[in-house]
PDB file of N, CA and C in Angstrom:
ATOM      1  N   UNK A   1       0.823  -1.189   0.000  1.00  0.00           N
ATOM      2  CA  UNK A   1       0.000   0.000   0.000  1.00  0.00           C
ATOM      3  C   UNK A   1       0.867   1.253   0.000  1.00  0.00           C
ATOM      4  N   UNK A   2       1.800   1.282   0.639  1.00  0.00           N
ATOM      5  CA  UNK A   2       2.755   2.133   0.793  1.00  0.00           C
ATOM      6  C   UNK A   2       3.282   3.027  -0.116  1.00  0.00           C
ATOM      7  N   UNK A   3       3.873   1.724  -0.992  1.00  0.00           N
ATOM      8  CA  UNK A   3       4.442   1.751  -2.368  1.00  0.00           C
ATOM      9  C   UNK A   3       3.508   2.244  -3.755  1.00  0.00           C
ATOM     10  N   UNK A   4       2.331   1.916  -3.515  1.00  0.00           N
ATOM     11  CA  UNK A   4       1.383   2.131  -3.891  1.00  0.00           C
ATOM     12  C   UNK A   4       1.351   3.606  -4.268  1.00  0.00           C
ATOM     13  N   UNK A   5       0.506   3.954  -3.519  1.00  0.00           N
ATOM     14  CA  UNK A   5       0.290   5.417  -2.389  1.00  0.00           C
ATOM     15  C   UNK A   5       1.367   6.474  -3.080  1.00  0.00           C
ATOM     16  N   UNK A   6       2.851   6.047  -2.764  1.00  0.00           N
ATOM     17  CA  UNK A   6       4.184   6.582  -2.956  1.00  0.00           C
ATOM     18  C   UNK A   6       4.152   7.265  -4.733  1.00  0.00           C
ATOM     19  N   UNK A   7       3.778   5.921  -5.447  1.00  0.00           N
ATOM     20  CA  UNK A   7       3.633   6.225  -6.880  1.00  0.00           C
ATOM     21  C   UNK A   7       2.395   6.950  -7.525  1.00  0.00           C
ATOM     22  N   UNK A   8       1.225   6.733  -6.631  1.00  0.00           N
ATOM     23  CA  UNK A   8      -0.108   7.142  -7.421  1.00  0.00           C
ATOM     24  C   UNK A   8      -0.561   8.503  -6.009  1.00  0.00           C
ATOM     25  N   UNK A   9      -0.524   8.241  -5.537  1.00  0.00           N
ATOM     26  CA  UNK A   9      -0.902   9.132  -4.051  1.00  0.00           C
ATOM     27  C   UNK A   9      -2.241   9.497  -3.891  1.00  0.00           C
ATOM     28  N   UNK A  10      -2.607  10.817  -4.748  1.00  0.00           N
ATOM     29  CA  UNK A  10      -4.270  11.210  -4.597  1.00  0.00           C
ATOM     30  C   UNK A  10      -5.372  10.086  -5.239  1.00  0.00           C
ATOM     31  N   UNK A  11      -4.877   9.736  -6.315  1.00  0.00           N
ATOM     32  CA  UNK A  11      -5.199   8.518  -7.064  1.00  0.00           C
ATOM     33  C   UNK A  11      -5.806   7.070  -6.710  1.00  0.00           C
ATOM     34  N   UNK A  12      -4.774   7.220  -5.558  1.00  0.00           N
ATOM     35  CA  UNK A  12      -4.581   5.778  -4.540  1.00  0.00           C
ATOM     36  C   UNK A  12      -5.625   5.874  -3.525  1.00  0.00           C
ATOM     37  N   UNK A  13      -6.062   7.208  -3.164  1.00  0.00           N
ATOM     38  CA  UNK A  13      -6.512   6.932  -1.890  1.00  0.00           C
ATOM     39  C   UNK A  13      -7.603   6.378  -1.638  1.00  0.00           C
ATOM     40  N   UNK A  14      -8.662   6.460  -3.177  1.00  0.00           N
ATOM     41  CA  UNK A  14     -10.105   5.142  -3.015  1.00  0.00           C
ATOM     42  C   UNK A  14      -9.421   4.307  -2.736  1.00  0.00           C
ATOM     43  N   UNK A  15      -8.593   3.645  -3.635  1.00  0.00           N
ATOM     44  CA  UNK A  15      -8.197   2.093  -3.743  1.00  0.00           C
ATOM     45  C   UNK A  15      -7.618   1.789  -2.183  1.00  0.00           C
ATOM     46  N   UNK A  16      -6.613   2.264  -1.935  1.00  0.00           N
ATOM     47  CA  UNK A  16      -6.561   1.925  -0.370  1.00  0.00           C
ATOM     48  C   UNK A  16      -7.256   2.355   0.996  1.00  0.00           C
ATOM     49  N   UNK A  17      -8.141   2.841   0.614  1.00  0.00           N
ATOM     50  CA  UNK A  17      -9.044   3.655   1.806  1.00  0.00           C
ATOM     51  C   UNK A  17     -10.036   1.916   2.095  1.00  0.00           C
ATOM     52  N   UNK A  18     -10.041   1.441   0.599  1.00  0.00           N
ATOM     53  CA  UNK A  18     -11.070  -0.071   0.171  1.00  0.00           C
ATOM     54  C   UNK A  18     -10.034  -0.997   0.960  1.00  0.00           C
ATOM     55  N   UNK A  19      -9.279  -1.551   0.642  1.00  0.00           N
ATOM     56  CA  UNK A  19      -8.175  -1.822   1.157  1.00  0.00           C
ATOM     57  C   UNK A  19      -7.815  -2.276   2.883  1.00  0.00           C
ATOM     58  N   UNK A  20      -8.144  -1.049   3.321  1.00  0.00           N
ATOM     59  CA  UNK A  20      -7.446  -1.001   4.398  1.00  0.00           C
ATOM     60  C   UNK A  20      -8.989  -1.483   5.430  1.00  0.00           C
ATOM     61  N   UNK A  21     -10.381  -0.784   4.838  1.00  0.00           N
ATOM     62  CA  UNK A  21     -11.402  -1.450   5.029  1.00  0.00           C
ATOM     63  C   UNK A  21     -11.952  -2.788   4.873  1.00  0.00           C
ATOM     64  N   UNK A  22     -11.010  -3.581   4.133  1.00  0.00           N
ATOM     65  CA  UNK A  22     -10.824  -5.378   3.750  1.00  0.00           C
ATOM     66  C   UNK A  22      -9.756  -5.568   4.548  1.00  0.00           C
ATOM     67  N   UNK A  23      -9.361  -4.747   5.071  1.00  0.00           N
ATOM     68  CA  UNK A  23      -7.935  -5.522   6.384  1.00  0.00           C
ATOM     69  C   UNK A  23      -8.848  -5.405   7.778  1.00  0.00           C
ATOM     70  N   UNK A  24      -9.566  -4.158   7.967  1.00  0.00           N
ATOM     71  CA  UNK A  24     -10.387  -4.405   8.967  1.00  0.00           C
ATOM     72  C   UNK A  24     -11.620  -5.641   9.038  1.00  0.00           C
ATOM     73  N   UNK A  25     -12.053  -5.719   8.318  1.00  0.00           N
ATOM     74  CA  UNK A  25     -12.949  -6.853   8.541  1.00  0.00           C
ATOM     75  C   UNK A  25     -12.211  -7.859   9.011  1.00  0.00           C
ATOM     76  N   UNK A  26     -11.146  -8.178   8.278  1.00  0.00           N
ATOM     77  CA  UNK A  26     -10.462  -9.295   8.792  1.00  0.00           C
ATOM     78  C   UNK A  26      -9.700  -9.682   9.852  1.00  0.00           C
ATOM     79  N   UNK A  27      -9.166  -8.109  10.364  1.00  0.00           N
ATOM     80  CA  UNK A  27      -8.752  -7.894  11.463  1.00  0.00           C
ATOM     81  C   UNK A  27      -8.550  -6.239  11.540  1.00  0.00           C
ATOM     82  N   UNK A  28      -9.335  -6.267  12.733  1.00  0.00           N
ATOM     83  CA  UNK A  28      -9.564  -5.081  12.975  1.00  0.00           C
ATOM     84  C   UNK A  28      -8.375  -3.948  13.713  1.00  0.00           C
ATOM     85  N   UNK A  29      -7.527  -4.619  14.702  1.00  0.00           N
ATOM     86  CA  UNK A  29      -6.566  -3.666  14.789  1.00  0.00           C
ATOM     87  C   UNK A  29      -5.663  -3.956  13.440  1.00  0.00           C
ATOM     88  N   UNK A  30      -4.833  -4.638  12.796  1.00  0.00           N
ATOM     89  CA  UNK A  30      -3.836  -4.055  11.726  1.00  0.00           C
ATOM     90  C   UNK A  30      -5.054  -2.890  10.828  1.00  0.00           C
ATOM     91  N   UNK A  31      -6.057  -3.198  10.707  1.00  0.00           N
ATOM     92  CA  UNK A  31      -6.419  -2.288   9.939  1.00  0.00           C
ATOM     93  C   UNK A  31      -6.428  -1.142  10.437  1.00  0.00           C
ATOM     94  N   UNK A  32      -6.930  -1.055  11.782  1.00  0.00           N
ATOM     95  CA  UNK A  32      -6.318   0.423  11.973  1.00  0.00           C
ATOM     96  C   UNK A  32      -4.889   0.938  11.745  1.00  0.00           C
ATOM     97  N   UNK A  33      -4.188   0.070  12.081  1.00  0.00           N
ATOM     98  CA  UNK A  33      -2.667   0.130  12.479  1.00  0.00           C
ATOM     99  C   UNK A  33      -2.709   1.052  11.117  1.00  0.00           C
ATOM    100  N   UNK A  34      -3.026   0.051  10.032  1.00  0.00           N
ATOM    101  CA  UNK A  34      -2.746   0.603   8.623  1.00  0.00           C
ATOM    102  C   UNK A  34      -3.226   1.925   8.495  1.00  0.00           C
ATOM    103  N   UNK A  35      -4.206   1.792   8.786  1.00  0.00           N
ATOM    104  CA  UNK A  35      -5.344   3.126   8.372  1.00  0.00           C
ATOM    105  C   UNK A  35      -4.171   4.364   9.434  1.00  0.00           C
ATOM    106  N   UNK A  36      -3.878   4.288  10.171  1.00  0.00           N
ATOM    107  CA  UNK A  36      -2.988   5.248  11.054  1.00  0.00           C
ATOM    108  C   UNK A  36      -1.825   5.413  10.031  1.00  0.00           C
ATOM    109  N   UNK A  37      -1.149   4.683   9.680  1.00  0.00           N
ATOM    110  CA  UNK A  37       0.328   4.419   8.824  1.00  0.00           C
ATOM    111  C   UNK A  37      -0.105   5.918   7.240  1.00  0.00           C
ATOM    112  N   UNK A  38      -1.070   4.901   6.758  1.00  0.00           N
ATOM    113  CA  UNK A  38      -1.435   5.741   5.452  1.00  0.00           C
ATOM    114  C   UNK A  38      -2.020   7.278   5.935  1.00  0.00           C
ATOM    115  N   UNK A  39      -2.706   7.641   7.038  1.00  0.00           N
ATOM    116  CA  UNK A  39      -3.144   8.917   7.357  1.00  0.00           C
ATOM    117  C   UNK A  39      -1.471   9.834   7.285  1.00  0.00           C
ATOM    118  N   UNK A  40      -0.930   8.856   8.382  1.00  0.00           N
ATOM    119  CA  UNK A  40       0.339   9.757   8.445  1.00  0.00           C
ATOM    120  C   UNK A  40       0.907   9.583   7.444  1.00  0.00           C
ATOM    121  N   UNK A  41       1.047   8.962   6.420  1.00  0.00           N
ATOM    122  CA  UNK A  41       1.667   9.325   4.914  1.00  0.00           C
ATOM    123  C   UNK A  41       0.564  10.502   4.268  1.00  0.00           C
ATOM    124  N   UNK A  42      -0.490  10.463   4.387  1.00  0.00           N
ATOM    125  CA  UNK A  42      -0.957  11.440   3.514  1.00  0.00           C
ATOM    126  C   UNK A  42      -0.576  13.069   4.248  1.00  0.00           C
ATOM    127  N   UNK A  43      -0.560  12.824   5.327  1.00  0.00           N
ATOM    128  CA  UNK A  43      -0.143  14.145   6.354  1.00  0.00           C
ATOM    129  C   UNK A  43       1.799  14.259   5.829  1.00  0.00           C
ATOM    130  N   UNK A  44       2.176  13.517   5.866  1.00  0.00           N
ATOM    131  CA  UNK A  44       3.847  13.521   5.218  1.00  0.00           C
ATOM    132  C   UNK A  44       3.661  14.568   4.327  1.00  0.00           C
ATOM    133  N   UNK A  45       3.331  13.682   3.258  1.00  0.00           N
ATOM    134  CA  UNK A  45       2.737  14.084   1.360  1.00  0.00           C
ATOM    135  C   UNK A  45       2.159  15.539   1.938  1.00  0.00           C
ATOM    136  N   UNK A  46       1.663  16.165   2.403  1.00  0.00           N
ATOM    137  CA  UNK A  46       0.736  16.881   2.149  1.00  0.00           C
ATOM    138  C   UNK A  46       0.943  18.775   3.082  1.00  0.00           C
ATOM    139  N   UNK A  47       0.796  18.016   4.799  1.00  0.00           N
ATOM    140  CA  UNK A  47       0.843  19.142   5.428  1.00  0.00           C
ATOM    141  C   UNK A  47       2.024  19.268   6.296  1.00  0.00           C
ATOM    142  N   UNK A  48       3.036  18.903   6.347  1.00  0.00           N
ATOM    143  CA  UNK A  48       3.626  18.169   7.175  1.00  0.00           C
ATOM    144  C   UNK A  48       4.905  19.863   6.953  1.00  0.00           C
ATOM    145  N   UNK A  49       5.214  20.392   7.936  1.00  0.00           N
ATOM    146  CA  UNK A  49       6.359  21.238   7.703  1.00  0.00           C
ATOM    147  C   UNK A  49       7.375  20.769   7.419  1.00  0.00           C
ATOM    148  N   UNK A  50       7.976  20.849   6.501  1.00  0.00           N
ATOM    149  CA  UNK A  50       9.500  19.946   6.194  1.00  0.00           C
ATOM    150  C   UNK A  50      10.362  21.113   7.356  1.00  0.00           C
ATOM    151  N   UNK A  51      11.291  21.022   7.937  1.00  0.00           N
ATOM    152  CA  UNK A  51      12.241  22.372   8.148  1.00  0.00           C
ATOM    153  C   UNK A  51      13.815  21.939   7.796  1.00  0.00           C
ATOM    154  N   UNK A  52      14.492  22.334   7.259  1.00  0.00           N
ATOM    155  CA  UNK A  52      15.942  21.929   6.503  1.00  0.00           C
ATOM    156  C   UNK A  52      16.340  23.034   7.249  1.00  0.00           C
ATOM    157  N   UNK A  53      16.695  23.668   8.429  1.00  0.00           N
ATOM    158  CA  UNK A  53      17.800  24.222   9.096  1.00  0.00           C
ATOM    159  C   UNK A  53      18.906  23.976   8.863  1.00  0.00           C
ATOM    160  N   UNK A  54      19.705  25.083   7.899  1.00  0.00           N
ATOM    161  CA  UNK A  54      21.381  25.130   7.579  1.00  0.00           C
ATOM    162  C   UNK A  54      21.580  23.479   6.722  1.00  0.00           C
ATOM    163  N   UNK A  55      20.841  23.048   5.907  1.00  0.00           N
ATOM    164  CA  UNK A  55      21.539  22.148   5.106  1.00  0.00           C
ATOM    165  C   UNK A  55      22.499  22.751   4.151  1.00  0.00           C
ATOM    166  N   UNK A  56      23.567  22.094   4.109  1.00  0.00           N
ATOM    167  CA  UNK A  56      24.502  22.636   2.921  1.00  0.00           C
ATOM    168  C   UNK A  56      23.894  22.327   1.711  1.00  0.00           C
ATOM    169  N   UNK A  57      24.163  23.507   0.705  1.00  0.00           N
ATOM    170  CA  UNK A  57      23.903  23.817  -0.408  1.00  0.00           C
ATOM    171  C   UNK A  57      25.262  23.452  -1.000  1.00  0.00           C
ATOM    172  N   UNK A  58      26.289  22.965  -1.525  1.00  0.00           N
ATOM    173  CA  UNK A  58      27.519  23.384  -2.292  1.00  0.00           C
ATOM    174  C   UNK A  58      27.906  22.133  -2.854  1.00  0.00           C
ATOM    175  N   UNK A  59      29.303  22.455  -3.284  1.00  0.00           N
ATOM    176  CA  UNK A  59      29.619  21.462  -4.210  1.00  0.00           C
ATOM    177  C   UNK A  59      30.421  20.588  -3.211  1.00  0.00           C
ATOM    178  N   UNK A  60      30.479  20.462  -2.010  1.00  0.00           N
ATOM    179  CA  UNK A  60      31.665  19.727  -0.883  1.00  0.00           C
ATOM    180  C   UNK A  60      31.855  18.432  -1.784  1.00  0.00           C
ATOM    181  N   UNK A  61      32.803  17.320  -1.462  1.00  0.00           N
ATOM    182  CA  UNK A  61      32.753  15.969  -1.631  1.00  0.00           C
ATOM    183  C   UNK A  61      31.760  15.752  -0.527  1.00  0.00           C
ATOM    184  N   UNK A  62      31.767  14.066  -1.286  1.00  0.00           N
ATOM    185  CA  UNK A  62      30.755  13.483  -0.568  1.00  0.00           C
ATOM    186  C   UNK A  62      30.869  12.714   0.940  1.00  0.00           C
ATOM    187  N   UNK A  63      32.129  12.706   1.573  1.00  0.00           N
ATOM    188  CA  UNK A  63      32.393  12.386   2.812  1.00  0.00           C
ATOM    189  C   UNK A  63      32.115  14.014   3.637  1.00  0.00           C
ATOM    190  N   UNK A  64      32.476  14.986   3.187  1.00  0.00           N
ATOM    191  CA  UNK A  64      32.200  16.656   3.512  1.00  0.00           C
ATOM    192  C   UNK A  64      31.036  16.811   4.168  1.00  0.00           C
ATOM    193  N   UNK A  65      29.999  16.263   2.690  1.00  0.00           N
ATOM    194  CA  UNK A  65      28.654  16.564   3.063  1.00  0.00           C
ATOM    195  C   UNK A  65      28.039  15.789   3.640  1.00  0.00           C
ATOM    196  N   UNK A  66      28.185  14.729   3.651  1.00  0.00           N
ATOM    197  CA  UNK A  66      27.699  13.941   4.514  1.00  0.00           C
ATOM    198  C   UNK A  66      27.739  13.970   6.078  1.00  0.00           C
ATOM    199  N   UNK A  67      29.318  14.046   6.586  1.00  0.00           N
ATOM    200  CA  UNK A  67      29.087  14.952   7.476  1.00  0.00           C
ATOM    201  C   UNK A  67      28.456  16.120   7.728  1.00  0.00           C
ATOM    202  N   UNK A  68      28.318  16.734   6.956  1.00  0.00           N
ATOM    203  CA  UNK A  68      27.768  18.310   7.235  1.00  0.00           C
ATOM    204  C   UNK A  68      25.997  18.106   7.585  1.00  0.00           C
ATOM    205  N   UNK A  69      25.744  16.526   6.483  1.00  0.00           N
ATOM    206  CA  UNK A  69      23.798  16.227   6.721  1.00  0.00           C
ATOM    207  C   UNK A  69      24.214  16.059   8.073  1.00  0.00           C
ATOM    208  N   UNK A  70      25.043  14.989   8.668  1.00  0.00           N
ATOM    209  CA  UNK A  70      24.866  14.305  10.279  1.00  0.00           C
ATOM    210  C   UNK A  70      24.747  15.597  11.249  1.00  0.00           C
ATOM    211  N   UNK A  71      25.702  16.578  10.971  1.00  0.00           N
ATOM    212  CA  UNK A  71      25.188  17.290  11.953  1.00  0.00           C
ATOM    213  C   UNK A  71      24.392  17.915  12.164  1.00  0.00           C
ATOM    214  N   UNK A  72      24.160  18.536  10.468  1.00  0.00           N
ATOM    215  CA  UNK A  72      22.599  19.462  10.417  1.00  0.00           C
ATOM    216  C   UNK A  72      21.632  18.703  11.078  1.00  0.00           C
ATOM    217  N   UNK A  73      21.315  17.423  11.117  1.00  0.00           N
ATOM    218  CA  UNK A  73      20.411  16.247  11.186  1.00  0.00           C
ATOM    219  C   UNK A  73      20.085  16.499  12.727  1.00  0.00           C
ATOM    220  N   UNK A  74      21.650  16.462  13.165  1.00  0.00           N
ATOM    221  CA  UNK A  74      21.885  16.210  14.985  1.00  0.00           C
ATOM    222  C   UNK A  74      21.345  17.611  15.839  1.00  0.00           C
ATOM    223  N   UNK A  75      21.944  18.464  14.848  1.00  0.00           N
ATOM    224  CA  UNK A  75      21.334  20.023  15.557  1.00  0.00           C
ATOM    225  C   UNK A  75      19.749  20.125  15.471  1.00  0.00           C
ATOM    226  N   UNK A  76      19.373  19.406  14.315  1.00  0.00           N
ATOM    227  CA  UNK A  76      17.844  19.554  13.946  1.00  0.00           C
ATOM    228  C   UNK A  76      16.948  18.807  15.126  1.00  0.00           C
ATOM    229  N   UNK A  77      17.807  17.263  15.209  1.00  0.00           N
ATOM    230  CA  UNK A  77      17.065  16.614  16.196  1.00  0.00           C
ATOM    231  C   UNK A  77      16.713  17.324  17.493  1.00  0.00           C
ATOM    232  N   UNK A  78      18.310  17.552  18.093  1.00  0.00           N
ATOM    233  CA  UNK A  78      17.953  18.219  19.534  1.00  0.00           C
ATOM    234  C   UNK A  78      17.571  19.670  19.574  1.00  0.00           C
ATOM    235  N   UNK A  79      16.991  20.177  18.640  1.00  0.00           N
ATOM    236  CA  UNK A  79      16.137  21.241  18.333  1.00  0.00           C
ATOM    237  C   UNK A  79      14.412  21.100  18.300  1.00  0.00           C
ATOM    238  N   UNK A  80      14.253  20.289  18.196  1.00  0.00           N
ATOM    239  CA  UNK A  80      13.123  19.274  17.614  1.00  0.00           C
ATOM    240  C   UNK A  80      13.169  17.928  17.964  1.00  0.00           C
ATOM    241  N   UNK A  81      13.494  17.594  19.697  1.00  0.00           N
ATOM    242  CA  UNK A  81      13.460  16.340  20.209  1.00  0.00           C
ATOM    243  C   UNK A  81      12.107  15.308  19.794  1.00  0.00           C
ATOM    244  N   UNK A  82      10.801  16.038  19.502  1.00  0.00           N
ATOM    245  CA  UNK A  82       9.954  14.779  19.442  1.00  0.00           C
ATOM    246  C   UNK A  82       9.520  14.190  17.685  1.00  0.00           C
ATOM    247  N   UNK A  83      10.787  14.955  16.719  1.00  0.00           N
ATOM    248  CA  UNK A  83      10.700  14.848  15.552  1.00  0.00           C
ATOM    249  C   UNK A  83      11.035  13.562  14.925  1.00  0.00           C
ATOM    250  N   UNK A  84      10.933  12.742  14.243  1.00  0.00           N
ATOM    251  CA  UNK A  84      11.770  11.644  13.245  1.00  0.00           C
ATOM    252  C   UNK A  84      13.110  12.120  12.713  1.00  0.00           C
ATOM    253  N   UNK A  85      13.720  11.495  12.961  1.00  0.00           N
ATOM    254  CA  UNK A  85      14.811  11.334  11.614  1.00  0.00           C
ATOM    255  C   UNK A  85      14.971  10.088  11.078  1.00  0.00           C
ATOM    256  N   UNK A  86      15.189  10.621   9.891  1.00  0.00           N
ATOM    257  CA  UNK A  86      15.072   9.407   8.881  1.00  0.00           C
ATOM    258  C   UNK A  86      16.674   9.339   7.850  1.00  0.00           C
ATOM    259  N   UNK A  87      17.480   8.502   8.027  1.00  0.00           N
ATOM    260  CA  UNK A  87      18.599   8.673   6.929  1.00  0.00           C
ATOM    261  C   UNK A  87      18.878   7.560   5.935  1.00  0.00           C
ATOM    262  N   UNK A  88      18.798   8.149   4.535  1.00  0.00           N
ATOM    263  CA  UNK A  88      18.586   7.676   3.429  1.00  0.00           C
ATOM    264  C   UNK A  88      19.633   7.309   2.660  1.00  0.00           C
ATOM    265  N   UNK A  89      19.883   6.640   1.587  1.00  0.00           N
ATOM    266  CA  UNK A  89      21.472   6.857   0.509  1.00  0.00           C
ATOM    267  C   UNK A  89      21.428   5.581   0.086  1.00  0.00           C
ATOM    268  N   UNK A  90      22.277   5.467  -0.917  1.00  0.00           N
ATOM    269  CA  UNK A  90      22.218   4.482  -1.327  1.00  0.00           C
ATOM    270  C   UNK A  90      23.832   4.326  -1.382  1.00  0.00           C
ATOM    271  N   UNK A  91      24.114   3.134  -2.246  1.00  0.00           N
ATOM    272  CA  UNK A  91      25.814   2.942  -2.372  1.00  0.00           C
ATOM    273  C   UNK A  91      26.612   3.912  -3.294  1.00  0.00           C
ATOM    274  N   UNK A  92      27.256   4.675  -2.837  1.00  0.00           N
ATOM    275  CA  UNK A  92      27.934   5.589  -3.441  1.00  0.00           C
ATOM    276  C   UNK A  92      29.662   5.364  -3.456  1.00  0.00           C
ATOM    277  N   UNK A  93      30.210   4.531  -2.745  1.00  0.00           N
ATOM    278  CA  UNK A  93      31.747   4.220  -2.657  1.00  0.00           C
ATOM    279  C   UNK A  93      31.845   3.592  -4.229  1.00  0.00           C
ATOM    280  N   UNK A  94      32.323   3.868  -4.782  1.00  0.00           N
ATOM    281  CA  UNK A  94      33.313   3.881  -6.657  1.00  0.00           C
ATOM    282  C   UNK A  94      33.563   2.050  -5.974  1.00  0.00           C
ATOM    283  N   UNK A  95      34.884   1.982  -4.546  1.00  0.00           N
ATOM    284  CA  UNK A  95      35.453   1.177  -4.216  1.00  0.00           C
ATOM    285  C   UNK A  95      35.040   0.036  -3.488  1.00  0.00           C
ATOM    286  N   UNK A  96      33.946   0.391  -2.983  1.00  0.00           N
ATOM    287  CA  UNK A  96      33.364  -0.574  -1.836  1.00  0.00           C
ATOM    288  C   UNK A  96      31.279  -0.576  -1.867  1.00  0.00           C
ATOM    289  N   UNK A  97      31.187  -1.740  -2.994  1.00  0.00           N
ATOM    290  CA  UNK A  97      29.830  -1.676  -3.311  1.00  0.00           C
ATOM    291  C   UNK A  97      29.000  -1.745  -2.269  1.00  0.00           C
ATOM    292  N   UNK A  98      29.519  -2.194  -1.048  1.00  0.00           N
ATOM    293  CA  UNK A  98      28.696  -2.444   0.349  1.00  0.00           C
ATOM    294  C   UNK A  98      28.733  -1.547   1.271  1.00  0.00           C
ATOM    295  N   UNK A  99      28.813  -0.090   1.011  1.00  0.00           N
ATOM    296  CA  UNK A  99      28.928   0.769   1.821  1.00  0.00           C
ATOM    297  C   UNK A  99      27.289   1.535   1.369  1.00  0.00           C
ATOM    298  N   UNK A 100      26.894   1.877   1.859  1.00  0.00           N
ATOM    299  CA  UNK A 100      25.983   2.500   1.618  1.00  0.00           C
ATOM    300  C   UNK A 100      25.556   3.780   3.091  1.00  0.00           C
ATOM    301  N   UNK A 101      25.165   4.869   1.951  1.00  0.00           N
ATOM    302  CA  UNK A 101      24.907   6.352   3.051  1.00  0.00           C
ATOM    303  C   UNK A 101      24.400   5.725   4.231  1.00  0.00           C
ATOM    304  N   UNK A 102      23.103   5.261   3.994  1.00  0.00           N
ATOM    305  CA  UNK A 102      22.541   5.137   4.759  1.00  0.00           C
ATOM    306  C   UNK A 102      22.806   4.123   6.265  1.00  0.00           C
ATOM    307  N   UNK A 103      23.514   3.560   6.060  1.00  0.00           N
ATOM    308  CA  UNK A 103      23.915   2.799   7.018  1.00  0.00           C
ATOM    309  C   UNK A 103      25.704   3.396   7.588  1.00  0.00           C
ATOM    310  N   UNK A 104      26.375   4.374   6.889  1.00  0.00           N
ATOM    311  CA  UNK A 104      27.186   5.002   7.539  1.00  0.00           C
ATOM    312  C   UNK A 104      26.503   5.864   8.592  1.00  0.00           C
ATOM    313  N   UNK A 105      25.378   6.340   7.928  1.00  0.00           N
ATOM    314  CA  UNK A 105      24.912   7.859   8.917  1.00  0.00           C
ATOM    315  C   UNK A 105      24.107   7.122   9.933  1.00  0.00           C
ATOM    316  N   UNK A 106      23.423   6.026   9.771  1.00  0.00           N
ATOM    317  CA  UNK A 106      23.114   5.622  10.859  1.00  0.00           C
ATOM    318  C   UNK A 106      23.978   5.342  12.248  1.00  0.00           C
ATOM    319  N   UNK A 107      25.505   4.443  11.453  1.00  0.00           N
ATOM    320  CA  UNK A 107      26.697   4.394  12.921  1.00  0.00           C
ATOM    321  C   UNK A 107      27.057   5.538  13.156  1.00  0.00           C
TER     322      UNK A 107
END
């Protein structure tokens, strides 16, 4: 549904609104669970204040900036203790196909 949602969004929302109402019959808390999950994606998508405090803009390398997201990230968090963070990337090392952003910025 997620994935769904992600690609079609306004589109999606009969089809999984149906959906998530065929998960309740069958079971009634995941369907809420769900029905909670997709609200807060449409609130993401929609109204949700992004705030990017001091992200770098420039041309740094990519070990630079990456540091520079962790801390923007870190200042953002404890600025905004009851916020998410979320860190993303994919494999970017030329040398080492198993490195990936996202699991550096996580350690």
């Amino acid at each position: 549904m997620i994935s769904y949602y992600s690609t079609y969004q306004s589109t999606a929302k009969t089809d999984i609104q149906r959906l998530v109402e065929k998960l309740k019959a069958l079971n009634s808390t995941k369907g809420e669970e769900w029905e909670k999950i997709m609200k807060y994606g449409d609130y993401v998508n929609t109204d949700m204040n992004v705030n990017v405090d001091g992200l770098p803009n420039d041309d740094s390398t990519m070990k630079d900036e990456l540091v520079g997201r962790l801390q923007t990230a870190l200042a953002s968090a404890q600025k905004y203790p009851n916020a998410y963070v979320a860190v993303t990337g994919g494999g970017t090392a030329k040398n080492n196909p198993n490195a990936i952003e996202a699991d550096q910025m996580a350690a």
